[in-house]
C-alpha atoms as a PDB file:
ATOM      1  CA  UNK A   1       0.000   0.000   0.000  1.00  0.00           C
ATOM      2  CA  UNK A   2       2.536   2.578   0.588  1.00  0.00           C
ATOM      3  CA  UNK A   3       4.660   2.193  -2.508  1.00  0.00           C
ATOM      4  CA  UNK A   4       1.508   2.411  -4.537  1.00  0.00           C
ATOM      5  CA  UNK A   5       0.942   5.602  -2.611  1.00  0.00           C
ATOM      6  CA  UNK A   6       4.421   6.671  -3.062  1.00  0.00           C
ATOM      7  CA  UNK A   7       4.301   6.092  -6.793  1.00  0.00           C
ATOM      8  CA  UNK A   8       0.997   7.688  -7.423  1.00  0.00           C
ATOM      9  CA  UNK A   9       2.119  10.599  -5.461  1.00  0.00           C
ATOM     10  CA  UNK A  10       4.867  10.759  -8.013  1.00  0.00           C
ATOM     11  CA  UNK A  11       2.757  10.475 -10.794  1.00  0.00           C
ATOM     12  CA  UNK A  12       0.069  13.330  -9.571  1.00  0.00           C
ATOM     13  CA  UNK A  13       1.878  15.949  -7.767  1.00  0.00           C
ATOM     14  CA  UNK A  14      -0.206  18.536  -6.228  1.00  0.00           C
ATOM     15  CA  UNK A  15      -0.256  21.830  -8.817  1.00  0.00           C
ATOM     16  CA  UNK A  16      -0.354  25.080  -6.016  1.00  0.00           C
ATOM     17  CA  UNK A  17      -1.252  28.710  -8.141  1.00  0.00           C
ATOM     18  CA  UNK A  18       0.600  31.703  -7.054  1.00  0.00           C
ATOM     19  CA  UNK A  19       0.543  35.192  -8.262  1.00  0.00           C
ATOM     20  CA  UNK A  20       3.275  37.614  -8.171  1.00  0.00           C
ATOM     21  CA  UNK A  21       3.896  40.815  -9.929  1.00  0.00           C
ATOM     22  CA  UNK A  22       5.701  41.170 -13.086  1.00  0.00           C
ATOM     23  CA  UNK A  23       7.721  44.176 -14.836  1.00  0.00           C
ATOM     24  CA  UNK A  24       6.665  44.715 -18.313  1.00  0.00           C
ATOM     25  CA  UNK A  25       7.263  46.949 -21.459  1.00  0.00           C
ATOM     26  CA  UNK A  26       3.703  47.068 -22.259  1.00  0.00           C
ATOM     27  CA  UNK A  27       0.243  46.255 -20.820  1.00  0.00           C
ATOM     28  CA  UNK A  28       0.486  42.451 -21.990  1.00  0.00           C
ATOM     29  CA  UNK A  29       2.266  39.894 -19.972  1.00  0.00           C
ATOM     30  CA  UNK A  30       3.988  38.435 -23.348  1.00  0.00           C
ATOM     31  CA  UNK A  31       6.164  41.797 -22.940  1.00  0.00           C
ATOM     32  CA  UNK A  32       7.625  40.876 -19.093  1.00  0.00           C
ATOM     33  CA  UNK A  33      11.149  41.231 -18.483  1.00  0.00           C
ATOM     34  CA  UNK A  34      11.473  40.761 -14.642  1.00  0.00           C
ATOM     35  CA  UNK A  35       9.393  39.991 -11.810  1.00  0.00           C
ATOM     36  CA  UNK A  36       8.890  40.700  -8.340  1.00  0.00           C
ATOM     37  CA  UNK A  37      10.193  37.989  -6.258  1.00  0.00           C
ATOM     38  CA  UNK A  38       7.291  37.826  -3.246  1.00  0.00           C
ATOM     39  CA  UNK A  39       5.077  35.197  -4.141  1.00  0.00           C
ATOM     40  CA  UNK A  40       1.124  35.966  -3.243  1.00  0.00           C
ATOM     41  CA  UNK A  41      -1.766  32.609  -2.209  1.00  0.00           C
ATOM     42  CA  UNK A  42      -4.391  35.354  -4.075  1.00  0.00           C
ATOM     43  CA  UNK A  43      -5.013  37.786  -6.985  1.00  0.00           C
ATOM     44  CA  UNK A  44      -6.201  40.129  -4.271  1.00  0.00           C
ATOM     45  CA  UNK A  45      -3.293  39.825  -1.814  1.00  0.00           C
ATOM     46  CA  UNK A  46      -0.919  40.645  -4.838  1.00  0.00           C
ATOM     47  CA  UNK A  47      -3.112  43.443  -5.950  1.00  0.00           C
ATOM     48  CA  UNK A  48      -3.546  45.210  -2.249  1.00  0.00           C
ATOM     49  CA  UNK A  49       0.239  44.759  -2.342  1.00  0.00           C
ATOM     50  CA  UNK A  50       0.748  46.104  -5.674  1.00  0.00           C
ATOM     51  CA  UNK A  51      -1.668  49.425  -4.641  1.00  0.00           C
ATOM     52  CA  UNK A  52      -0.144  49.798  -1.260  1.00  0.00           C
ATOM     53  CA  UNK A  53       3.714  49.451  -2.384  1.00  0.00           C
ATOM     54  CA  UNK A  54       3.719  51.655  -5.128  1.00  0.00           C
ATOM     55  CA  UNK A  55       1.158  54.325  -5.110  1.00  0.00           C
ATOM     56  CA  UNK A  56       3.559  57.114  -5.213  1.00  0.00           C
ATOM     57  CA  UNK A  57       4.890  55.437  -8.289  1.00  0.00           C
ATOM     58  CA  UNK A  58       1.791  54.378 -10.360  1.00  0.00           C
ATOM     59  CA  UNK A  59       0.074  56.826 -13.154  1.00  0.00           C
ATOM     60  CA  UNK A  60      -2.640  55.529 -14.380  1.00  0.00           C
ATOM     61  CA  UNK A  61      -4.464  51.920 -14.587  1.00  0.00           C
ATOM     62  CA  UNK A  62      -4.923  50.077 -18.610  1.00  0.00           C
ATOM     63  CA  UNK A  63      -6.764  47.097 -18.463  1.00  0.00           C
ATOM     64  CA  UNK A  64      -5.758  45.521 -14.922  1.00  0.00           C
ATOM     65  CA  UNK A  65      -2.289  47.009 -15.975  1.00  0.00           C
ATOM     66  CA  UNK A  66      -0.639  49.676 -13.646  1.00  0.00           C
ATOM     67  CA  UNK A  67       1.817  51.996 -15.153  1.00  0.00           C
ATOM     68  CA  UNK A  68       5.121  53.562 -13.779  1.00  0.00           C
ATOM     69  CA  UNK A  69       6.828  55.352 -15.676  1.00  0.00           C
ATOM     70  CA  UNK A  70       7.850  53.628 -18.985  1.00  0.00           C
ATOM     71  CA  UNK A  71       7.060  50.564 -17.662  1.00  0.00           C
ATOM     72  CA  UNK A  72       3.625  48.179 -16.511  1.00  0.00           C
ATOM     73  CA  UNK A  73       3.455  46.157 -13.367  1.00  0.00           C
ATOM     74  CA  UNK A  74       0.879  43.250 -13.741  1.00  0.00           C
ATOM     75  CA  UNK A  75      -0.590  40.473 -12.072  1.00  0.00           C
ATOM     76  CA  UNK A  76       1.022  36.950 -13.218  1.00  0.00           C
ATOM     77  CA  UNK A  77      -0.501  33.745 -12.345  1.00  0.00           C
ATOM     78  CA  UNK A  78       2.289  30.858 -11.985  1.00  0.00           C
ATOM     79  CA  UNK A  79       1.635  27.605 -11.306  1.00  0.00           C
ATOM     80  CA  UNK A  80       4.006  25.155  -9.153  1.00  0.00           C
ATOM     81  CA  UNK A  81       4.598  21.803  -8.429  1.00  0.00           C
ATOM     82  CA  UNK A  82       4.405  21.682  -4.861  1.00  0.00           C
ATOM     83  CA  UNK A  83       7.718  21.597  -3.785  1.00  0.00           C
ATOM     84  CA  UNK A  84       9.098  23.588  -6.191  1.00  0.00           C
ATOM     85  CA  UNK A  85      10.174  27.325  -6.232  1.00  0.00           C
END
């Protein structure tokens, strides 16, 4: 029983979502070049973050994109493998 649970463990791991924010040169998330490296459980948590950290810096708002400067900070969903970083 427990190298059948082993091996299906292996065979499913468990897929965790995260959201962080990315850096990019336009208000699509094809266009990131960096990313933030604090990873968020929810869209909100990363979006209260993303309001609260830089409000001094952000100029307007395109499409759920926030701009600073020449630059857009967006919400990315990633996926993981739990157990992986």
């Amino acid at each position: 029983m427990i190298k059948w649970l082993i091996k299906h463990l292996k065979k499913n791991p468990k897929v965790v979502t995260r959201y962080r924010i990315s850096f990019c040169d336009a208000p699509d998330l094809s266009t990131a070049f960096g990313h933030d490296a604090i990873l968020f459980w929810t869209r909100e948590e990363a979006e209260a973050y993303l309001r609260r950290a830089w409000r001094n810096a952000i100029t307007e708002e395109v499409n759920g994109a926030y701009r600073i400067e020449d630059a857009y900070l967006m919400i990315d969903k990633i996926d993981n493998v739990a157990g992986e970083e």
